[in-house]
PDB file of N, CA and C in Angstrom:
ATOM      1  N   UNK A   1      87.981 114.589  89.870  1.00  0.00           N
ATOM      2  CA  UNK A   1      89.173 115.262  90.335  1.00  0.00           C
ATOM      3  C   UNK A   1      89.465 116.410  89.370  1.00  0.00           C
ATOM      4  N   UNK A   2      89.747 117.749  89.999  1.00  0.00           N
ATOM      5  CA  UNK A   2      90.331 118.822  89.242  1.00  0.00           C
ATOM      6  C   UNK A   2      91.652 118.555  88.741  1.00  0.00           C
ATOM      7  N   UNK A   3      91.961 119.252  87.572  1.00  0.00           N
ATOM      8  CA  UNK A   3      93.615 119.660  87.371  1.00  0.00           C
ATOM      9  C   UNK A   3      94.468 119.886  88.194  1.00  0.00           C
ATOM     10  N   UNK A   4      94.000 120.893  88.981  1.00  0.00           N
ATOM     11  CA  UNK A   4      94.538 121.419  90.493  1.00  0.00           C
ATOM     12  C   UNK A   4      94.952 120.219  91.090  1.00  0.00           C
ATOM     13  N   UNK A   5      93.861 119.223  91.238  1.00  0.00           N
ATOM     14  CA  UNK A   5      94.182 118.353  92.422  1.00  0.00           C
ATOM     15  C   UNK A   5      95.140 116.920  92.019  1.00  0.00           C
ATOM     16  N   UNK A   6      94.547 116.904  90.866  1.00  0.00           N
ATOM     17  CA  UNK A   6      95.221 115.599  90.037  1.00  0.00           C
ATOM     18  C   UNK A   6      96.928 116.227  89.961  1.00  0.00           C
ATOM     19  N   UNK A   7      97.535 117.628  89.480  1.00  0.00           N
ATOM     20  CA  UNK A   7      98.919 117.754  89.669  1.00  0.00           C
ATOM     21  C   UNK A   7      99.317 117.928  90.977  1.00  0.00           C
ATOM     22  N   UNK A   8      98.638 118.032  91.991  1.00  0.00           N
ATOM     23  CA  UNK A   8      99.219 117.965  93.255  1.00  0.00           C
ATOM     24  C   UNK A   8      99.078 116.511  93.954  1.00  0.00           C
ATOM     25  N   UNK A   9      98.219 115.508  93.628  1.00  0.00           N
ATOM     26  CA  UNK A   9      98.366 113.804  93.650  1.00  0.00           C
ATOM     27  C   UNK A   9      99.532 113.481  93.081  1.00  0.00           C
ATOM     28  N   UNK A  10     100.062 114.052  91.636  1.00  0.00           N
ATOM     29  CA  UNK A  10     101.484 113.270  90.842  1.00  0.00           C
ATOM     30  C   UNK A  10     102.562 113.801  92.246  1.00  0.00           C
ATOM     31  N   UNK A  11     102.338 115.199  92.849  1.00  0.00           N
ATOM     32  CA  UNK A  11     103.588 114.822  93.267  1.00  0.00           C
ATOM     33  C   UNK A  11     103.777 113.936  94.442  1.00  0.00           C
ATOM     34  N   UNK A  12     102.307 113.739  95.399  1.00  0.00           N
ATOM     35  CA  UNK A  12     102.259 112.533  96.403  1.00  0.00           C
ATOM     36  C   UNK A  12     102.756 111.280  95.993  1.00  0.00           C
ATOM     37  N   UNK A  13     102.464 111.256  94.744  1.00  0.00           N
ATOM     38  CA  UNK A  13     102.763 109.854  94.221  1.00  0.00           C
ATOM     39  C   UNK A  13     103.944 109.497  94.026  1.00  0.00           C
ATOM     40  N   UNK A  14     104.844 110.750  93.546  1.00  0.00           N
ATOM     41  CA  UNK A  14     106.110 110.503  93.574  1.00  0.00           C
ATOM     42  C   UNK A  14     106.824 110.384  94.893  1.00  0.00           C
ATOM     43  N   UNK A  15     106.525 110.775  96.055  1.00  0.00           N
ATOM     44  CA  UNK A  15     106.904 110.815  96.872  1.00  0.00           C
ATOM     45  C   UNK A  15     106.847 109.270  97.611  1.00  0.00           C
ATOM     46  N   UNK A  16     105.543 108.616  97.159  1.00  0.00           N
ATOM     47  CA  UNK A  16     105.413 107.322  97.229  1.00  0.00           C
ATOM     48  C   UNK A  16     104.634 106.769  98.180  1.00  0.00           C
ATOM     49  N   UNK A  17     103.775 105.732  98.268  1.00  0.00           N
ATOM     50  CA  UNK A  17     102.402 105.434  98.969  1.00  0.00           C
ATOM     51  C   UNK A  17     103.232 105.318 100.644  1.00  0.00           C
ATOM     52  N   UNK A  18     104.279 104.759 101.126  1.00  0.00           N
ATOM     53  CA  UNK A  18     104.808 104.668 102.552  1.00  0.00           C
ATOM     54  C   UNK A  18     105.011 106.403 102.886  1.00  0.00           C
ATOM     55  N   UNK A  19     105.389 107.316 102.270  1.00  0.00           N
ATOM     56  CA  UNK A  19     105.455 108.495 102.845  1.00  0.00           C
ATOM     57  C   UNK A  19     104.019 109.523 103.040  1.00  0.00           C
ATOM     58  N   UNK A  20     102.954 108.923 101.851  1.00  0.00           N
ATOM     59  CA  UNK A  20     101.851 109.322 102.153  1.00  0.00           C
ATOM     60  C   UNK A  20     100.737 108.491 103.702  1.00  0.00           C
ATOM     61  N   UNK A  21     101.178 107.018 103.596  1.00  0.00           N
ATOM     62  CA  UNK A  21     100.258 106.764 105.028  1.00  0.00           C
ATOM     63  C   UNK A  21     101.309 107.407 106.640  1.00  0.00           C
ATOM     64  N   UNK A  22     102.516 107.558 106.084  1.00  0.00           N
ATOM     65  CA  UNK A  22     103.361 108.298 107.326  1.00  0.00           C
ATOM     66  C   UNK A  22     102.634 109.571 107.691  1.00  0.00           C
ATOM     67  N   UNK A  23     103.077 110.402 106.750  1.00  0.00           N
ATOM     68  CA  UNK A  23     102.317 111.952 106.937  1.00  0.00           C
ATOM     69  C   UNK A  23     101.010 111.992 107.526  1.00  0.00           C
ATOM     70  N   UNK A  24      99.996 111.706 106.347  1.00  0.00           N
ATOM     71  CA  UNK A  24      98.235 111.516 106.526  1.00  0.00           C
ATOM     72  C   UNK A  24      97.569 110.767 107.551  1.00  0.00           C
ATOM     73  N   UNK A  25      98.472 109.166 107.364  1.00  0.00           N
ATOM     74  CA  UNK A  25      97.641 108.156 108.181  1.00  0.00           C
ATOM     75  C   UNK A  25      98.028 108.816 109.694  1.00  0.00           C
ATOM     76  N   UNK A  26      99.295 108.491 109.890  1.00  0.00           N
ATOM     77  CA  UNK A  26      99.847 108.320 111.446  1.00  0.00           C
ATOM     78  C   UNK A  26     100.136 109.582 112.048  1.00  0.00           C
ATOM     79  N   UNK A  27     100.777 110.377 111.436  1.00  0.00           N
ATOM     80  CA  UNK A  27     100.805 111.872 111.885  1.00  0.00           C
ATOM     81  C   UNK A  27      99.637 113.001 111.770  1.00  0.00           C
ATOM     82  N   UNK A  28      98.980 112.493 110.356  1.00  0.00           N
ATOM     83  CA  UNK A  28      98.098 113.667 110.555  1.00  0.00           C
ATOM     84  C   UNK A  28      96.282 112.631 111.504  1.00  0.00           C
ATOM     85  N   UNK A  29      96.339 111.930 111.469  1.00  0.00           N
ATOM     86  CA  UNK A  29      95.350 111.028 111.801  1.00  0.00           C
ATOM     87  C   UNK A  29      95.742 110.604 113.382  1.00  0.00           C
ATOM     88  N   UNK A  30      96.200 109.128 112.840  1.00  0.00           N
ATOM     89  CA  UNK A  30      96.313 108.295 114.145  1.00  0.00           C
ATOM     90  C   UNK A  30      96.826 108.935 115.600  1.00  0.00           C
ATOM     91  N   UNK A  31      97.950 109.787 115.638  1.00  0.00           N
ATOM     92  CA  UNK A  31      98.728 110.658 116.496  1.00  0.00           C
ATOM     93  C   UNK A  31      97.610 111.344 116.826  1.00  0.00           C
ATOM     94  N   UNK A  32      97.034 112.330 116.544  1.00  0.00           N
ATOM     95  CA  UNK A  32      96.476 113.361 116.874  1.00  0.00           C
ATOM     96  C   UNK A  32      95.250 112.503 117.903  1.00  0.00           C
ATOM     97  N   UNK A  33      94.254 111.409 117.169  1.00  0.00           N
ATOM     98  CA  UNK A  33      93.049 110.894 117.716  1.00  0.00           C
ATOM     99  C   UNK A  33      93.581 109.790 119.217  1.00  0.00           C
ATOM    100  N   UNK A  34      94.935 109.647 118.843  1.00  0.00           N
ATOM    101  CA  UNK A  34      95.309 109.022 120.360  1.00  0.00           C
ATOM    102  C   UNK A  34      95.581 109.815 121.619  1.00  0.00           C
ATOM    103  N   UNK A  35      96.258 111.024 120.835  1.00  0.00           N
ATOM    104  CA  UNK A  35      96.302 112.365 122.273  1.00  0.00           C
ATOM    105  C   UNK A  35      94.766 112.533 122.676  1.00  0.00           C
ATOM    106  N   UNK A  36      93.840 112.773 121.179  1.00  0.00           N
ATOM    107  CA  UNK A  36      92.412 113.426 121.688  1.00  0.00           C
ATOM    108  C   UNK A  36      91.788 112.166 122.687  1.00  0.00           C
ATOM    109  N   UNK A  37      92.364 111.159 122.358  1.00  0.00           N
ATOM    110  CA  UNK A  37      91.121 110.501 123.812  1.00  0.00           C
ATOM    111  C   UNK A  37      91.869 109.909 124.854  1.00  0.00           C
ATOM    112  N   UNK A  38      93.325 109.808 124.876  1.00  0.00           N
ATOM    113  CA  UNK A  38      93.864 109.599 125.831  1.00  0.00           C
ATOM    114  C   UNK A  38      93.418 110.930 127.126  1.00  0.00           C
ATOM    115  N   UNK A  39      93.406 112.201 126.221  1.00  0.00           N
ATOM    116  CA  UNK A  39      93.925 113.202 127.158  1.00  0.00           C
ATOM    117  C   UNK A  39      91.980 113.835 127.467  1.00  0.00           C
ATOM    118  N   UNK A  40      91.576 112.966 126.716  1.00  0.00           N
ATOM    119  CA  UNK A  40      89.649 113.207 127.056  1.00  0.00           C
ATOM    120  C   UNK A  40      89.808 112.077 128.063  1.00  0.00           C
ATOM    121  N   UNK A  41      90.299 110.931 128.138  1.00  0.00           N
ATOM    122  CA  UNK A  41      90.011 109.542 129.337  1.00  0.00           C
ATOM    123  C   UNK A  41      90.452 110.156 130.883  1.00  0.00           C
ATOM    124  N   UNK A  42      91.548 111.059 130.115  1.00  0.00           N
ATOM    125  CA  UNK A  42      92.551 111.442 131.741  1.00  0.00           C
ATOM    126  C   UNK A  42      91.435 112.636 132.512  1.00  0.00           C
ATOM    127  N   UNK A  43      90.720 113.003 131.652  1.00  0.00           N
ATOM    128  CA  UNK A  43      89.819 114.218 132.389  1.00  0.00           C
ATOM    129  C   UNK A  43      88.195 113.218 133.271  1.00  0.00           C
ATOM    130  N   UNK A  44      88.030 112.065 132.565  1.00  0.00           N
ATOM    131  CA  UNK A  44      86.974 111.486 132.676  1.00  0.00           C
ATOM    132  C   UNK A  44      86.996 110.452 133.626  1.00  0.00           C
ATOM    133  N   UNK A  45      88.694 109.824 133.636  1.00  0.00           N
ATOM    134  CA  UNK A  45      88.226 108.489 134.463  1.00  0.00           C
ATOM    135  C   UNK A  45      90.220 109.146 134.787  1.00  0.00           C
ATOM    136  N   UNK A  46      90.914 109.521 135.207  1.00  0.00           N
ATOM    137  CA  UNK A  46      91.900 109.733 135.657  1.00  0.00           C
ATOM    138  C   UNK A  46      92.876 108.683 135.900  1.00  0.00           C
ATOM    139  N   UNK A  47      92.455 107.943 136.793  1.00  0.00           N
ATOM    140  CA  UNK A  47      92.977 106.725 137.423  1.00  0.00           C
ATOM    141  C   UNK A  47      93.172 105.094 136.046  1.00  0.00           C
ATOM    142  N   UNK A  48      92.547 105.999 135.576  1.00  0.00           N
ATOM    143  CA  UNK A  48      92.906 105.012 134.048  1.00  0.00           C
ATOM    144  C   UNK A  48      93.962 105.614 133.174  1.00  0.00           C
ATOM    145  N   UNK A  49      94.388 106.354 133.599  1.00  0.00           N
ATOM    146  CA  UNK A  49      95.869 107.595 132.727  1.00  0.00           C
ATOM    147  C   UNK A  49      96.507 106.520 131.916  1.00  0.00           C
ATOM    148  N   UNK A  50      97.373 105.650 133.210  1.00  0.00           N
ATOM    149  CA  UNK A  50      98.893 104.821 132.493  1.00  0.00           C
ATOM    150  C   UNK A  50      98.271 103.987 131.613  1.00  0.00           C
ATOM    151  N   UNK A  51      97.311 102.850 132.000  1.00  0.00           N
ATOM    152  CA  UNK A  51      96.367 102.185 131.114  1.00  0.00           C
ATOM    153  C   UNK A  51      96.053 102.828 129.627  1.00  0.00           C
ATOM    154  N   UNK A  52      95.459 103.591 129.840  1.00  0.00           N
ATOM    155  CA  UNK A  52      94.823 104.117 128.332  1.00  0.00           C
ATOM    156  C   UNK A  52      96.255 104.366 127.440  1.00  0.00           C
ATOM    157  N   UNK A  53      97.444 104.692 128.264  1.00  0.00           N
ATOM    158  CA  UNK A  53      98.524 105.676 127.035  1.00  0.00           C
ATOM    159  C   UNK A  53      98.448 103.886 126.737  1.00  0.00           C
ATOM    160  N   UNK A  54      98.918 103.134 127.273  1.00  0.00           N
ATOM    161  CA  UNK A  54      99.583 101.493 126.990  1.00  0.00           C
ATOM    162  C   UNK A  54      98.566 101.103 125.528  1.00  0.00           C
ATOM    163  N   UNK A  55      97.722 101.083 126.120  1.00  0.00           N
ATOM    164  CA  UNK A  55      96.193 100.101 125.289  1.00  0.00           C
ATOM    165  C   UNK A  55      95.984 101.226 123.867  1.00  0.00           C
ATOM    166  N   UNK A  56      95.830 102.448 123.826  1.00  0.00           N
ATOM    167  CA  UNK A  56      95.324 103.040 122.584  1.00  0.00           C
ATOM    168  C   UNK A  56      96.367 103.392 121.867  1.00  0.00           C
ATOM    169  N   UNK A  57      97.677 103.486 122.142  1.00  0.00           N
ATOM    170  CA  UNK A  57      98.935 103.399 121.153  1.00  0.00           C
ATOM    171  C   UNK A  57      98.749 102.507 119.938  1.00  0.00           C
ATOM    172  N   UNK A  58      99.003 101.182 120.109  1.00  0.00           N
ATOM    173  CA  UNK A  58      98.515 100.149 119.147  1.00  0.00           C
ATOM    174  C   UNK A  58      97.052 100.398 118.379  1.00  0.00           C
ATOM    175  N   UNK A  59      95.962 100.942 119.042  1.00  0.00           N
ATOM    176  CA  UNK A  59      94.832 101.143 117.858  1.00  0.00           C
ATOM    177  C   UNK A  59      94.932 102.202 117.565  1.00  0.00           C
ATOM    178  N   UNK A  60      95.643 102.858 118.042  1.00  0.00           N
ATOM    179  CA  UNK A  60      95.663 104.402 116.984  1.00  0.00           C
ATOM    180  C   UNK A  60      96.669 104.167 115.683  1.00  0.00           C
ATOM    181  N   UNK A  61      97.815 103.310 116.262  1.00  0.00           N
ATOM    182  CA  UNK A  61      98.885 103.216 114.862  1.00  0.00           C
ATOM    183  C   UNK A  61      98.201 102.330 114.015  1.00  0.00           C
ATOM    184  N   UNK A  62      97.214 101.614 114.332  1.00  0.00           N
ATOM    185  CA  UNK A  62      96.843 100.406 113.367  1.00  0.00           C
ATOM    186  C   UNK A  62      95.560 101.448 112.625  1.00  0.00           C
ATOM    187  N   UNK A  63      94.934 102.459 113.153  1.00  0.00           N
ATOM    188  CA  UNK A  63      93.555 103.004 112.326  1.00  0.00           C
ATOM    189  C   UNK A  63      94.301 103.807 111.601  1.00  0.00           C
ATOM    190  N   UNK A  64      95.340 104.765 111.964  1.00  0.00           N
ATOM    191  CA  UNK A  64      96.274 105.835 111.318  1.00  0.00           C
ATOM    192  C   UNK A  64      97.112 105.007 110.057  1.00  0.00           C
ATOM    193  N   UNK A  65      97.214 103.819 110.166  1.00  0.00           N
ATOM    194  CA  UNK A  65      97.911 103.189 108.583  1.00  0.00           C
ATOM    195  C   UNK A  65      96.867 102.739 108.204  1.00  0.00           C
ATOM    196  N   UNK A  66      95.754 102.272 108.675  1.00  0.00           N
ATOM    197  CA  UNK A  66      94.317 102.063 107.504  1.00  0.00           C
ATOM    198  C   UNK A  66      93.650 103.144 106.905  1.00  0.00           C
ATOM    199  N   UNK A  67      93.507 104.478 107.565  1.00  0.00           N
ATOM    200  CA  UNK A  67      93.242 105.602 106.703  1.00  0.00           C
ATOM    201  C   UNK A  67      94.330 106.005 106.067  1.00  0.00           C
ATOM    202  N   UNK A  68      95.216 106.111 106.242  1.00  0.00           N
ATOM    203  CA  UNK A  68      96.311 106.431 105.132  1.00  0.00           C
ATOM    204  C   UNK A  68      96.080 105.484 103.983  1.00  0.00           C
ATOM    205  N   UNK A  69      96.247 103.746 104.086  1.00  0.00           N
ATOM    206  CA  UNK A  69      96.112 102.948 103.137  1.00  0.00           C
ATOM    207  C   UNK A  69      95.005 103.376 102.121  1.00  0.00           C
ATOM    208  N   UNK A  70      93.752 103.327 103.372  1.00  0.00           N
ATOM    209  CA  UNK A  70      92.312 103.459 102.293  1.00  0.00           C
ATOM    210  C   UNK A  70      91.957 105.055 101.462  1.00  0.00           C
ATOM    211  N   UNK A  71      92.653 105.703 102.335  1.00  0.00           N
ATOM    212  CA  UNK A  71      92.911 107.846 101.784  1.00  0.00           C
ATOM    213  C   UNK A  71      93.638 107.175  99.922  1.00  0.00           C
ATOM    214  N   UNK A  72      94.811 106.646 100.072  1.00  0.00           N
ATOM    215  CA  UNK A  72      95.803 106.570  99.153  1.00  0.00           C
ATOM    216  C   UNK A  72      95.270 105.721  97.784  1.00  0.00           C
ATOM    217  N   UNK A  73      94.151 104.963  98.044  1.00  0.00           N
ATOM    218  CA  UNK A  73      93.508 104.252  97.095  1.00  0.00           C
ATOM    219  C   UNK A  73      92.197 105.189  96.912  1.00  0.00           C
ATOM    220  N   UNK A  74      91.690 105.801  97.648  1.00  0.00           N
ATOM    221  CA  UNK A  74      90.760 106.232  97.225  1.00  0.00           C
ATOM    222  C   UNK A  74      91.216 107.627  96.196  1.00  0.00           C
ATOM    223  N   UNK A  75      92.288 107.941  96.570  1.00  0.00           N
ATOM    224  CA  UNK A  75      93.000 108.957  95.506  1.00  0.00           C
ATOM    225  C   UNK A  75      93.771 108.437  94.443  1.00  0.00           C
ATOM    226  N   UNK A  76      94.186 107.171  94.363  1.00  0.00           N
ATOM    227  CA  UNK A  76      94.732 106.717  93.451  1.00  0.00           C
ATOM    228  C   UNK A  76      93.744 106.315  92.496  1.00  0.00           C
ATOM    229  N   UNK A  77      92.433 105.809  92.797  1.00  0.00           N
ATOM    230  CA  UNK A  77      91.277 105.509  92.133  1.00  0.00           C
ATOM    231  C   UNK A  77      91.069 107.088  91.546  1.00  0.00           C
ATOM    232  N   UNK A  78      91.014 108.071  91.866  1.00  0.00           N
ATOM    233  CA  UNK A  78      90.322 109.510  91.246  1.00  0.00           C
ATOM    234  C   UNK A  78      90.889 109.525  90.399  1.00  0.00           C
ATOM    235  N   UNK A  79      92.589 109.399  90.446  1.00  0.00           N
ATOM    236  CA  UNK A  79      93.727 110.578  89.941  1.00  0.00           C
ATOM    237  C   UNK A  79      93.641 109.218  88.536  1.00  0.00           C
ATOM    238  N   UNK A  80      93.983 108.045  88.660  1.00  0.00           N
ATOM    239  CA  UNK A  80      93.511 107.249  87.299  1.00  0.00           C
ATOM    240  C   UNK A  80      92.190 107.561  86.378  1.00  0.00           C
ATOM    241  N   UNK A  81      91.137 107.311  87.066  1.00  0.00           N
ATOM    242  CA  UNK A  81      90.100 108.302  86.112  1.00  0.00           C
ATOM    243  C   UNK A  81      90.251 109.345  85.892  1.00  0.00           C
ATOM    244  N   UNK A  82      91.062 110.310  86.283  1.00  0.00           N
ATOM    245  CA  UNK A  82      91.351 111.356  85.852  1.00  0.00           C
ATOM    246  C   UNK A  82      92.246 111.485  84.759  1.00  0.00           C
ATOM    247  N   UNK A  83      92.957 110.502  84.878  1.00  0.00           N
ATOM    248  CA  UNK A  83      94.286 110.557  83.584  1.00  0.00           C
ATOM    249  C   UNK A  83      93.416 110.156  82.324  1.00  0.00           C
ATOM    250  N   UNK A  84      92.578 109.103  82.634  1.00  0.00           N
ATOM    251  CA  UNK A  84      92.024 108.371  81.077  1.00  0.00           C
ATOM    252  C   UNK A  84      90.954 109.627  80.551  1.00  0.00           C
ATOM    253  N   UNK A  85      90.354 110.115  81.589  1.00  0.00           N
ATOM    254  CA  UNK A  85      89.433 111.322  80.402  1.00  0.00           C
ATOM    255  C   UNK A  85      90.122 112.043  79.805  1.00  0.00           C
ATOM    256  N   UNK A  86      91.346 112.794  80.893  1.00  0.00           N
ATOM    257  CA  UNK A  86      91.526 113.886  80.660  1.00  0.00           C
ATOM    258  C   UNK A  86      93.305 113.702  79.877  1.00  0.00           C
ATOM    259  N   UNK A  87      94.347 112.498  80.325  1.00  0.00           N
ATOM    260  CA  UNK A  87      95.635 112.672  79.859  1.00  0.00           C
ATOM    261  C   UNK A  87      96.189 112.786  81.147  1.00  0.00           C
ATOM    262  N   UNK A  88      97.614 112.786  81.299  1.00  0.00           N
ATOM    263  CA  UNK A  88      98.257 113.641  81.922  1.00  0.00           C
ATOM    264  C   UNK A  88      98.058 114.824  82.274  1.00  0.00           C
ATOM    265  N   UNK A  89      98.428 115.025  83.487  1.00  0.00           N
ATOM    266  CA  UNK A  89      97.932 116.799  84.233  1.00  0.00           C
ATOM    267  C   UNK A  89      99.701 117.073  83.994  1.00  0.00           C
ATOM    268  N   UNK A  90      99.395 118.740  83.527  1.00  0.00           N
ATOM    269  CA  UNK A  90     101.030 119.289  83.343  1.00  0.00           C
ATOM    270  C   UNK A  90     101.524 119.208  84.303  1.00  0.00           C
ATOM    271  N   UNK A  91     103.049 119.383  84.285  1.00  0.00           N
ATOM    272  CA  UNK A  91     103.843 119.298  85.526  1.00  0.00           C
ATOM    273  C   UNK A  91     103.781 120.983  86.412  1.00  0.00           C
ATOM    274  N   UNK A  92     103.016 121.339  86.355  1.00  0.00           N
ATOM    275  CA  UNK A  92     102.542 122.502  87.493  1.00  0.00           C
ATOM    276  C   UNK A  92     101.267 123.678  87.092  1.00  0.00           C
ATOM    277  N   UNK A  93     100.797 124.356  87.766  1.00  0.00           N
ATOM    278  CA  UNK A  93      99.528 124.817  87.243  1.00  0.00           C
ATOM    279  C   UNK A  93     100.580 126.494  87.143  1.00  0.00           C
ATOM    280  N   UNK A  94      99.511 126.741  86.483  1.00  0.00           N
ATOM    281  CA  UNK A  94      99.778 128.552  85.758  1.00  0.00           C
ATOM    282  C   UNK A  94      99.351 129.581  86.675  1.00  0.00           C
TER     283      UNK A  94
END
């Protein structure tokens, strides 16, 4: 992990691991991949429309908080090796 990236992790962190799987997991993830194949099913099989919104709601919110979870550890794992080589990253870059 860069400097760059390690002071822009402190401030995710402060913000706190539930506001990072909100943003990343479910909004920037899960949301988006449930429109993309709901609205790919409605072009492909039509008559499956109401079905698909019902059924892929629930696996999109459940994959959208596991990539957020597993995103947030896999950066929490960097940004710790990053502190022990390097220290603390300043509180903003120059």
């Amino acid at each position: 992990m860069k400097e760059v990236h390690a002071i822009r992790w402190s401030r995710y962190r402060e913000a706190g691991m539930a506001s990072w799987i909100v943003k990343r997991g479910l909004l920037a993830y899960g949301i988006p991949m449930y429109l993309f194949f709901v609205i790919s099913g409605w072009f492909s099989k039509p008559e499956q429309f109401l079905p698909s919104l019902v059924y892929n709601i629930p696996s999109w919110l459940i994959a959208g908080t596991v990539f957020g979870v597993l995103t947030w550890y896999a950066f929490e794992w960097q940004y710790r090796r990053y502190v022990a080589r390097n220290g603390e990253p300043p509180a903003s870059v120059k």
